[in-house]
N, C-alpha and C. Protein backbone atom coordinates (compact mmCIF):
# COMPACT_ATOMS: atom_id res chain seq x y z
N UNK A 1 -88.61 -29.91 51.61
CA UNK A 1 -87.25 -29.97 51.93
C UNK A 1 -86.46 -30.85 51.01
N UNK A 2 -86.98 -31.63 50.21
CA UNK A 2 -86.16 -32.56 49.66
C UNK A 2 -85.78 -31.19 48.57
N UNK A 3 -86.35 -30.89 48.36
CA UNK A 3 -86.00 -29.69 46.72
C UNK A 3 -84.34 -29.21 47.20
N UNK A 4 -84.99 -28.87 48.70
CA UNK A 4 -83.64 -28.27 49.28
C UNK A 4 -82.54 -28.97 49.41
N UNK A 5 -82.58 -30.39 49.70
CA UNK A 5 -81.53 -31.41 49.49
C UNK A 5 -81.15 -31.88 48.53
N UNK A 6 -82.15 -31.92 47.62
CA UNK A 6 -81.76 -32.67 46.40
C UNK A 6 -80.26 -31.34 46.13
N UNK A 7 -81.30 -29.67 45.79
CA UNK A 7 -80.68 -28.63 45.30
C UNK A 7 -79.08 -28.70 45.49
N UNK A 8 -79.11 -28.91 47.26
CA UNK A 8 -77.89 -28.90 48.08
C UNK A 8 -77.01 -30.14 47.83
N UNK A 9 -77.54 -31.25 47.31
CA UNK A 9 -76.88 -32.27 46.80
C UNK A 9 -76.09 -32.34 45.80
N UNK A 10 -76.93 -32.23 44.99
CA UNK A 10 -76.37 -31.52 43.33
C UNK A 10 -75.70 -30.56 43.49
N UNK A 11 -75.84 -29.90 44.07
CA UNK A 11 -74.72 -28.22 43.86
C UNK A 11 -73.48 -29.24 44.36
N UNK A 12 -73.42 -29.46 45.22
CA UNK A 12 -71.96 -30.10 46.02
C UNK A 12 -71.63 -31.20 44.88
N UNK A 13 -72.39 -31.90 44.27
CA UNK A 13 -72.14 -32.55 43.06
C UNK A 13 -71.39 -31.77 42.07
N UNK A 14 -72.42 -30.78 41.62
CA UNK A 14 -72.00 -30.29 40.47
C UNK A 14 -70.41 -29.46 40.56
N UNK A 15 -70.27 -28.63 42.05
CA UNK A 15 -68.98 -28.30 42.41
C UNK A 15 -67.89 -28.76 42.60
N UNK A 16 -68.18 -30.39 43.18
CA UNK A 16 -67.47 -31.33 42.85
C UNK A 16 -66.73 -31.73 41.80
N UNK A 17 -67.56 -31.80 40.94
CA UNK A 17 -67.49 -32.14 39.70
C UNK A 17 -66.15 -31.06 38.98
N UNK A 18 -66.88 -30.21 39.08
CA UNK A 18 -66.23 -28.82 38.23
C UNK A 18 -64.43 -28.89 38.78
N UNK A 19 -64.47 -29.01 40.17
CA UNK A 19 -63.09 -28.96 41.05
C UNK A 19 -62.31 -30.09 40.37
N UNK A 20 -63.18 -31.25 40.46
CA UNK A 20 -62.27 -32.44 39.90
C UNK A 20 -61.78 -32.21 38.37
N UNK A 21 -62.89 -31.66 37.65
CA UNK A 21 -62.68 -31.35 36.06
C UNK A 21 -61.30 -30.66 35.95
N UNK A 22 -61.26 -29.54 37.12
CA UNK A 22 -60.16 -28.44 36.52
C UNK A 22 -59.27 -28.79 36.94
N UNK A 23 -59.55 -29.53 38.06
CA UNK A 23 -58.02 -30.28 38.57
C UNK A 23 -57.14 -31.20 37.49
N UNK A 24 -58.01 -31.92 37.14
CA UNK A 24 -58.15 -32.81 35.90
C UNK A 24 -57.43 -32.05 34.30
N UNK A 25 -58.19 -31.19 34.09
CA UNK A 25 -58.11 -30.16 32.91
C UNK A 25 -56.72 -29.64 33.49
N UNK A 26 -56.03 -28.90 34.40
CA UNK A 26 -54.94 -28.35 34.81
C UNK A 26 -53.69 -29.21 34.26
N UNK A 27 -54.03 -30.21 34.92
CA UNK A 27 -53.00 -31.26 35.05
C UNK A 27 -53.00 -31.45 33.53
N UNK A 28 -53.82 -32.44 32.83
CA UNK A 28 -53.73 -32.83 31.13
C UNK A 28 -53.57 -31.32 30.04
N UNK A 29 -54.42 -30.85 30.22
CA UNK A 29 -54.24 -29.49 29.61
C UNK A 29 -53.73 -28.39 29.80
N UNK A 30 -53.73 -27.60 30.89
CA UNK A 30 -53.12 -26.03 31.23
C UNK A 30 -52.01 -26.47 31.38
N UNK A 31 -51.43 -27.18 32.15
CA UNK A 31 -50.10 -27.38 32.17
C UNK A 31 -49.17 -27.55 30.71
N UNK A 32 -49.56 -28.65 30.06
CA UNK A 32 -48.61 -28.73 28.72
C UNK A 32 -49.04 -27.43 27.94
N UNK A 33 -50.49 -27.02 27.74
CA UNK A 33 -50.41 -25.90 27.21
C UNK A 33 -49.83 -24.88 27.52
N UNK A 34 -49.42 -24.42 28.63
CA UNK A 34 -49.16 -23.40 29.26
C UNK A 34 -47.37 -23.60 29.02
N UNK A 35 -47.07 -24.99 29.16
CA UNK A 35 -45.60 -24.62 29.05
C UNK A 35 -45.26 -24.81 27.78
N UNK A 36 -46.09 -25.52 26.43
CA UNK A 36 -46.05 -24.57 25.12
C UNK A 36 -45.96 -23.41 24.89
N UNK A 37 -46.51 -22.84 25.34
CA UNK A 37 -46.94 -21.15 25.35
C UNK A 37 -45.93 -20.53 25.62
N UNK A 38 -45.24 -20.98 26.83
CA UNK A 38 -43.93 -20.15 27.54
C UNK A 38 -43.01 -20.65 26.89
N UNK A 39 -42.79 -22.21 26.24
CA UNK A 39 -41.51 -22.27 25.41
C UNK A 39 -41.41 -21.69 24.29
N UNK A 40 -42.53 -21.84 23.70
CA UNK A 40 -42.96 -20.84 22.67
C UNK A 40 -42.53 -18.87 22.33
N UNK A 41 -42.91 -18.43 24.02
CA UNK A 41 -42.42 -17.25 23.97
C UNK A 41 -41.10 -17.00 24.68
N UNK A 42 -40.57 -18.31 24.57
CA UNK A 42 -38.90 -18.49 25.06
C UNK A 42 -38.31 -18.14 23.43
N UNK A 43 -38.81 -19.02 22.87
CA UNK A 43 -38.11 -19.12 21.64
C UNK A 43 -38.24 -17.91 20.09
N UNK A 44 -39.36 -17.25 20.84
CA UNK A 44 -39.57 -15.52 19.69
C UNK A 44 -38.61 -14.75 20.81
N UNK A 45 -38.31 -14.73 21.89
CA UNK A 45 -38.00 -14.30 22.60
C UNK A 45 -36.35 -14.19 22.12
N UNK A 46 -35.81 -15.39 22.27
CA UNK A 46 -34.32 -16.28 21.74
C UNK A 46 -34.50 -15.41 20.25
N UNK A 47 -34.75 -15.71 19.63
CA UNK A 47 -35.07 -14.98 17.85
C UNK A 47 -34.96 -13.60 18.19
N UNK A 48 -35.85 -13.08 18.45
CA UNK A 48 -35.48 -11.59 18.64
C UNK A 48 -34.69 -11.34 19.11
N UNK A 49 -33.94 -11.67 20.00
CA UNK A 49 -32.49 -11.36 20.73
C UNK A 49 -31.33 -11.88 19.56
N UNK A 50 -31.27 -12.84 19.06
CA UNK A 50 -30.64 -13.37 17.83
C UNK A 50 -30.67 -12.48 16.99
N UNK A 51 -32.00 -11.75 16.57
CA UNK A 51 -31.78 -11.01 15.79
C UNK A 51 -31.58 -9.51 15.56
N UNK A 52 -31.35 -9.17 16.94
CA UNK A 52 -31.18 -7.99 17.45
C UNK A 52 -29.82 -8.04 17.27
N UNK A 53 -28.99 -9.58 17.86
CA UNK A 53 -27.45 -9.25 17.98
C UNK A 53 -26.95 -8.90 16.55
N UNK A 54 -27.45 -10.17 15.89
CA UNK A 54 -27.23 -9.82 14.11
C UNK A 54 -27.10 -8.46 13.58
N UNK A 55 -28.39 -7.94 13.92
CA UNK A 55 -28.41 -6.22 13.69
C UNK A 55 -26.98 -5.55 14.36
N UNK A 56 -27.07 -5.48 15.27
CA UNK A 56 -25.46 -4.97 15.92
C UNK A 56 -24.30 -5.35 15.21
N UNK A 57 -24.33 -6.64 14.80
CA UNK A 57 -23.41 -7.47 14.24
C UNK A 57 -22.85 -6.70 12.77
N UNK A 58 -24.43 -6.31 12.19
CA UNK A 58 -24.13 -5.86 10.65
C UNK A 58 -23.71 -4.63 10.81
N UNK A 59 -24.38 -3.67 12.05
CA UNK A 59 -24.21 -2.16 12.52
C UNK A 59 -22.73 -2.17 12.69
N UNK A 60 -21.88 -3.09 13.73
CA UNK A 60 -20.60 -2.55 13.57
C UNK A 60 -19.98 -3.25 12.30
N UNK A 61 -20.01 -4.03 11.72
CA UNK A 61 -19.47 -4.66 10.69
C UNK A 61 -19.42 -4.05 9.50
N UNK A 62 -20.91 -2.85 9.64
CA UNK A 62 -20.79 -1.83 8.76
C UNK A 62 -20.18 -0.12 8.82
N UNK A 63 -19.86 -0.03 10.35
CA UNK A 63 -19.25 0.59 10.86
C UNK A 63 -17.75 0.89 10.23
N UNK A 64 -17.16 -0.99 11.13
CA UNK A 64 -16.03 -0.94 10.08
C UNK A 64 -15.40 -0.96 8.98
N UNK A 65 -16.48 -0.96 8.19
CA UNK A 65 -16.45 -1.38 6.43
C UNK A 65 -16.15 0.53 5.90
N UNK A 66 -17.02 1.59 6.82
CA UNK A 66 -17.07 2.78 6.26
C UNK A 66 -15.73 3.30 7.14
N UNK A 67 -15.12 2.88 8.48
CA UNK A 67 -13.80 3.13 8.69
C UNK A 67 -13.05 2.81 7.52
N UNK A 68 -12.63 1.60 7.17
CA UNK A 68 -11.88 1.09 6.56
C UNK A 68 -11.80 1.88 5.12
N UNK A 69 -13.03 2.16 4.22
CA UNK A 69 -13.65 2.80 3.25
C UNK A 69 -12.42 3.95 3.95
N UNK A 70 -13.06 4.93 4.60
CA UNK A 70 -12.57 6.12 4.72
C UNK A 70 -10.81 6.05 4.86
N UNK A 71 -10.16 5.18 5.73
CA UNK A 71 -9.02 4.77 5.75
C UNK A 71 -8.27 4.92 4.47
N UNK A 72 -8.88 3.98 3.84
CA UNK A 72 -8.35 3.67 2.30
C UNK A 72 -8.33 4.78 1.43
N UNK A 73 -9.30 5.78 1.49
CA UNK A 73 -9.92 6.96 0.79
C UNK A 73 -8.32 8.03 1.02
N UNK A 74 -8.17 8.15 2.85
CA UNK A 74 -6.93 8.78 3.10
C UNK A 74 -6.14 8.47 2.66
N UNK A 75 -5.49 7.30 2.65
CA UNK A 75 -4.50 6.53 2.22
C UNK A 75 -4.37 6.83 0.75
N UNK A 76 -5.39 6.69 -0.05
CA UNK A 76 -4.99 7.18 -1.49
C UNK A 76 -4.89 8.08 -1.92
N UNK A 77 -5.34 9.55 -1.11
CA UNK A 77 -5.13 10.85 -1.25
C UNK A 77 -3.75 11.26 -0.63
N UNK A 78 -2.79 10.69 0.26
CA UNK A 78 -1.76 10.42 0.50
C UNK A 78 -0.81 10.07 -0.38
N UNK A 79 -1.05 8.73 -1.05
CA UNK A 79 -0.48 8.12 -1.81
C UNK A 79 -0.53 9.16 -3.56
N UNK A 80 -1.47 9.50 -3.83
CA UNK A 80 -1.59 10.57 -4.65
C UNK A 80 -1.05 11.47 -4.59
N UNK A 81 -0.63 12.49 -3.52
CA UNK A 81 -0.23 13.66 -3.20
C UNK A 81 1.76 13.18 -3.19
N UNK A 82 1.77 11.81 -2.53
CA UNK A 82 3.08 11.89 -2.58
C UNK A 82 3.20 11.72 -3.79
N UNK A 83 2.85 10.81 -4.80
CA UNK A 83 2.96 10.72 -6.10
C UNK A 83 3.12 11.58 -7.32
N UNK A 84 2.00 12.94 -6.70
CA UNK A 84 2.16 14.35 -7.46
C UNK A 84 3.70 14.97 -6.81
N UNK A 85 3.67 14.72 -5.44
CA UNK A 85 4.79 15.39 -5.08
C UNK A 85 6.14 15.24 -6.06
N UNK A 86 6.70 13.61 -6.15
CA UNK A 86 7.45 13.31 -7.02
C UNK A 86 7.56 13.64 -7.91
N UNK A 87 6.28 13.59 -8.74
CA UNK A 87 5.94 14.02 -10.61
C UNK A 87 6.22 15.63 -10.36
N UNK A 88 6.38 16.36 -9.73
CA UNK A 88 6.36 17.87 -10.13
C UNK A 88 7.97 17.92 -9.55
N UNK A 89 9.16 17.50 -8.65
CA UNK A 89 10.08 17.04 -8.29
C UNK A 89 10.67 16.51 -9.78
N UNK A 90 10.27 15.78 -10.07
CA UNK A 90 10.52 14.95 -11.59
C UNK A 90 11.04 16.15 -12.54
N UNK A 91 9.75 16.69 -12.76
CA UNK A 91 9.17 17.60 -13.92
C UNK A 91 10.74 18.64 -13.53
N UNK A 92 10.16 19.43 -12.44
CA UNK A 92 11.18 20.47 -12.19
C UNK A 92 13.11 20.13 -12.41
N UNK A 93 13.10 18.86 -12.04
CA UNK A 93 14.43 18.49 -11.71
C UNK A 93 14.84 18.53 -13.35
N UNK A 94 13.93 17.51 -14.50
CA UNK A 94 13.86 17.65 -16.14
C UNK A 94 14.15 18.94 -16.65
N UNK A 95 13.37 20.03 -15.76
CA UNK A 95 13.44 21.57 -16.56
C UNK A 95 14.85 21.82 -16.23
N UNK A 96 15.05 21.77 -14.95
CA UNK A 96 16.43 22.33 -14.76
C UNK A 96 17.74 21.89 -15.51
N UNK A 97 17.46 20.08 -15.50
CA UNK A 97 18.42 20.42 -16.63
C UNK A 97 18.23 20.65 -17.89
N UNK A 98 17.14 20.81 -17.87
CA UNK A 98 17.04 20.92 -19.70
C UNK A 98 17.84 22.61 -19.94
N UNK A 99 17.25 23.34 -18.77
CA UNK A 99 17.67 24.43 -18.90
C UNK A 99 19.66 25.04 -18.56
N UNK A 100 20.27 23.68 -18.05
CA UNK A 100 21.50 23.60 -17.60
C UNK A 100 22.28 23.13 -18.99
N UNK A 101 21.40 22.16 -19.48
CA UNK A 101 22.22 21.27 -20.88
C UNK A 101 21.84 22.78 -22.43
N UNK A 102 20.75 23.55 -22.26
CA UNK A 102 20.76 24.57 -22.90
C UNK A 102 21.81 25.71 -22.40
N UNK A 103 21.68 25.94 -21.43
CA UNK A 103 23.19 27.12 -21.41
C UNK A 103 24.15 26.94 -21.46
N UNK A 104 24.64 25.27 -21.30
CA UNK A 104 26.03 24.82 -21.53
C UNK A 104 25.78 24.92 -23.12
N UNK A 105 24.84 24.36 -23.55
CA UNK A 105 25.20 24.14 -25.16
C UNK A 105 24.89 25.76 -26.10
N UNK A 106 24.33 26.04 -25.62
CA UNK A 106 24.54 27.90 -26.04
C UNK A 106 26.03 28.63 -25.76
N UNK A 107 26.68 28.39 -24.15
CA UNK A 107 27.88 28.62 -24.27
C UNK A 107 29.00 28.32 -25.01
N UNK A 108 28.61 26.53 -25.21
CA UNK A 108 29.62 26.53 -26.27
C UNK A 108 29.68 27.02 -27.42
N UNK A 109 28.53 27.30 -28.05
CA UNK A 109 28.36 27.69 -29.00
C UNK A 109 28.51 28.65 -29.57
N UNK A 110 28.55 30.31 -28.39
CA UNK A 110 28.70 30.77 -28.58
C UNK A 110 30.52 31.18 -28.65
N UNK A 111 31.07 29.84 -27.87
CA UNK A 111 32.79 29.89 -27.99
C UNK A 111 32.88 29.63 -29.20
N UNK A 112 32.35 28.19 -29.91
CA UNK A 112 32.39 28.16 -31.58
C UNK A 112 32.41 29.35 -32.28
N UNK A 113 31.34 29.78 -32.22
CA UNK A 113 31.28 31.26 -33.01
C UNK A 113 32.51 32.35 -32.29
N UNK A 114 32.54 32.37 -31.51
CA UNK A 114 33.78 33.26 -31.60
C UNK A 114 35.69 32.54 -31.77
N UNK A 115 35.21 31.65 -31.50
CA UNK A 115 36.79 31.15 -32.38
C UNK A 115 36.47 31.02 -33.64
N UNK A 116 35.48 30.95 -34.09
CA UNK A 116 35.25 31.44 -35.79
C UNK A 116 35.31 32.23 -36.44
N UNK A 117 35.10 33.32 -35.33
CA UNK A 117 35.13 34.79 -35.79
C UNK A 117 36.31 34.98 -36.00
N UNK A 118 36.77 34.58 -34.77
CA UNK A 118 37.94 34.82 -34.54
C UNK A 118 39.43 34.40 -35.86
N UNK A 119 39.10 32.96 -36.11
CA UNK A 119 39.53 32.70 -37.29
C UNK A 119 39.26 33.08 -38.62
N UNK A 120 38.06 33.83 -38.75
CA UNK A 120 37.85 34.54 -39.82
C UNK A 120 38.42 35.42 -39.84
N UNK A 121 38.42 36.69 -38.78
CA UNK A 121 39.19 38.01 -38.63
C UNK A 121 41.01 37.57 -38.81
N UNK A 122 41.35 36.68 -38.51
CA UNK A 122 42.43 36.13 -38.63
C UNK A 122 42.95 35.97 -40.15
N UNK A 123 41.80 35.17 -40.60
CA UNK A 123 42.04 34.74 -42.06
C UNK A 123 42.21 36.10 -43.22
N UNK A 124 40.94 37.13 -42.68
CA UNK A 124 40.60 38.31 -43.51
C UNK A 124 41.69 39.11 -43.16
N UNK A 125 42.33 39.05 -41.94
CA UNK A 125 43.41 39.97 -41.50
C UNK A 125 44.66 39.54 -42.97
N UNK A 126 44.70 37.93 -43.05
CA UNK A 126 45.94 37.71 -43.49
C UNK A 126 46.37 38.17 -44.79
N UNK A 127 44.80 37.71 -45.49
CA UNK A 127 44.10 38.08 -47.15
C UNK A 127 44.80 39.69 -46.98
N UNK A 128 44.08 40.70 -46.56
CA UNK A 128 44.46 41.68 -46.34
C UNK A 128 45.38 42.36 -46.29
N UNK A 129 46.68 41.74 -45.87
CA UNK A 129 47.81 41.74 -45.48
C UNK A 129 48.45 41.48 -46.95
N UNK A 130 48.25 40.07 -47.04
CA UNK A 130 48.38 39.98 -48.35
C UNK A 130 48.24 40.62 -50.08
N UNK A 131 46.85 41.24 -49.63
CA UNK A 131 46.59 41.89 -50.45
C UNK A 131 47.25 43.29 -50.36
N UNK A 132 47.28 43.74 -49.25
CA UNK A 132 48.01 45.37 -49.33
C UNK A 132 49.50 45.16 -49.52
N UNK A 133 50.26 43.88 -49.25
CA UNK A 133 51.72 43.30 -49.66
C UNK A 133 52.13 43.48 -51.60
N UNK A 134 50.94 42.98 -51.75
CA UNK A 134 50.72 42.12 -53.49
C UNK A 134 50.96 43.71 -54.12
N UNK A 135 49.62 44.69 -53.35
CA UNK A 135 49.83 45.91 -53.78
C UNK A 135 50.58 46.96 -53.49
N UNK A 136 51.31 46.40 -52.68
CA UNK A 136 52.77 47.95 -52.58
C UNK A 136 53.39 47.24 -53.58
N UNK A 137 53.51 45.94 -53.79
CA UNK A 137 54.58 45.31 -54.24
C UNK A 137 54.42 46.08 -55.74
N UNK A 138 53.41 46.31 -56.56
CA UNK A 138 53.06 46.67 -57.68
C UNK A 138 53.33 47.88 -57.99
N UNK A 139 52.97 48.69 -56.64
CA UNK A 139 52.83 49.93 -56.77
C UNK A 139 54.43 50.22 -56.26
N UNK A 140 55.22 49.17 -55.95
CA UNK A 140 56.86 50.11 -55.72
C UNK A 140 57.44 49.49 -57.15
N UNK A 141 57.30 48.46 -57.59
CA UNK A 141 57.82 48.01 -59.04
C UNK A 141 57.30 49.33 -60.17
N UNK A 142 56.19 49.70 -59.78
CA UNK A 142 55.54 50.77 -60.91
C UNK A 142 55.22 51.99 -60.56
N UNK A 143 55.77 52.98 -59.85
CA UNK A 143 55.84 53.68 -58.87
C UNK A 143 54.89 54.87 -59.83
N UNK A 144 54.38 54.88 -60.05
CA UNK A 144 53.85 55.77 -60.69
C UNK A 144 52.59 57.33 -60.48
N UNK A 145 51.82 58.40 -60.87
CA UNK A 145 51.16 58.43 -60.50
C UNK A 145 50.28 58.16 -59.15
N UNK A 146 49.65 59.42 -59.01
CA UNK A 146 47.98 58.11 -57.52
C UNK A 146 47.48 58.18 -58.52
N UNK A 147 46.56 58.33 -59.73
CA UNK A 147 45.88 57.96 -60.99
C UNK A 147 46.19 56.20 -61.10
N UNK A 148 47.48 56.20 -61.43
CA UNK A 148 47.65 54.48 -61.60
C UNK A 148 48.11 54.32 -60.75
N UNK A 149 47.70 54.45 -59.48
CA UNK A 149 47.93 53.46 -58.17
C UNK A 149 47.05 53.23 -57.77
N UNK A 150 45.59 54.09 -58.03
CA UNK A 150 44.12 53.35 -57.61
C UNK A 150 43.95 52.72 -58.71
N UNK A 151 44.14 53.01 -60.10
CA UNK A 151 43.91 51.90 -61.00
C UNK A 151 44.27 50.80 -60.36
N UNK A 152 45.73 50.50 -60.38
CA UNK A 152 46.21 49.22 -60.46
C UNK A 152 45.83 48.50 -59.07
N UNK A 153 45.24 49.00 -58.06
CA UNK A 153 44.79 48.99 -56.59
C UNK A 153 43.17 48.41 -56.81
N UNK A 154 42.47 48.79 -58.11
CA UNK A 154 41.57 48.28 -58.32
C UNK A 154 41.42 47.57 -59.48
N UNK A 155 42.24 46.71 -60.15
CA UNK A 155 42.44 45.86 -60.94
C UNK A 155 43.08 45.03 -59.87
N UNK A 156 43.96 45.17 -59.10
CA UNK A 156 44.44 43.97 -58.65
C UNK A 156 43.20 43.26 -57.66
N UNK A 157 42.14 44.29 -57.25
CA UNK A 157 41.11 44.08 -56.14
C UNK A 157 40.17 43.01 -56.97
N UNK A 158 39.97 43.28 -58.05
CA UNK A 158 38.79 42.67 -59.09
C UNK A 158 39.42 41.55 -59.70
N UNK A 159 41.04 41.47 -59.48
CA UNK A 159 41.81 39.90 -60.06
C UNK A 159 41.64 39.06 -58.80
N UNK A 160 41.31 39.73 -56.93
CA UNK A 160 41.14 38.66 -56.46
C UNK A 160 39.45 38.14 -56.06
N UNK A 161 38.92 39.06 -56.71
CA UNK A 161 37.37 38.55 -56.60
C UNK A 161 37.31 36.98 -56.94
């Protein structure tokens, strides 16, 4: 029986023991370790959420960067279009008068030329006049012949060459 007491002694010893150890071990060790561990997976925890927001952060930040992009994109195809609008407004408004300052200056021109004409036919009328004056005048002083009346009609023609 002692085997059996001793056995039964020691076990309650040794269980003893073990209870006090972990009680022991709990307290000095599991505990601070354990709330390392959890501050620990507080703080990957905190980080990943940090860096999740970041991500969102750059997601809309890049969001608004390709609004804005596109904004601007409209805006200058706008700004272009009104710009062509003007330049062909421009252009057209240039032709027209170019084409207004050409028919005025063709019209006048063509008044020049006919008050030129006009003064020429005037002038040639007068010559003319003159000349068929010069030649009755010859031809009643020298009444002669039609033989010497186209003569002298063409001598007097070749004295005013």
């Amino acid at each position: 029986m002692e085997i059996n007491e001793q056995f039964w002694s020691t076990l309650f010893f040794t269980v003893l023991n073990i209870l006090i150890l972990y009680f022991i071990l709990k307290k000095i060790l599991f505990k601070p370790v354990t709330k390392y561990m959890s501050d620990r997976s507080n703080k990957i925890k905190e980080a990943l959420d940090m860096a999740e927001e970041a991500k969102k952060k750059v997601e809309e930040m890049e969001k608004e960067h390709q609004a804005r992009l596109k904004e601007a994109k409209e805006q200058g195809v706008l700004i272009m279009d009104t710009y062509k609008k003007k330049a062909e407004n421009e252009y057209n408004s240039i032709i027209e008068k170019a084409k207004q300052d050409a028919e005025i200056m063709i019209k006048n021109t063509r008044n020049e030329l006919e008050v030129e004409k006009e003064k020429l036919i005037n002038d040639i009328k007068g010559e003319v006049t003159e000349l068929v004056l010069a030649a009755s005048k010859k031809v009643l002083n020298e009444n002669l012949d039609e033989k010497t009346n186209k003569k002298l009609i063409q001598e007097f023609l070749n004295e005013k060459k």
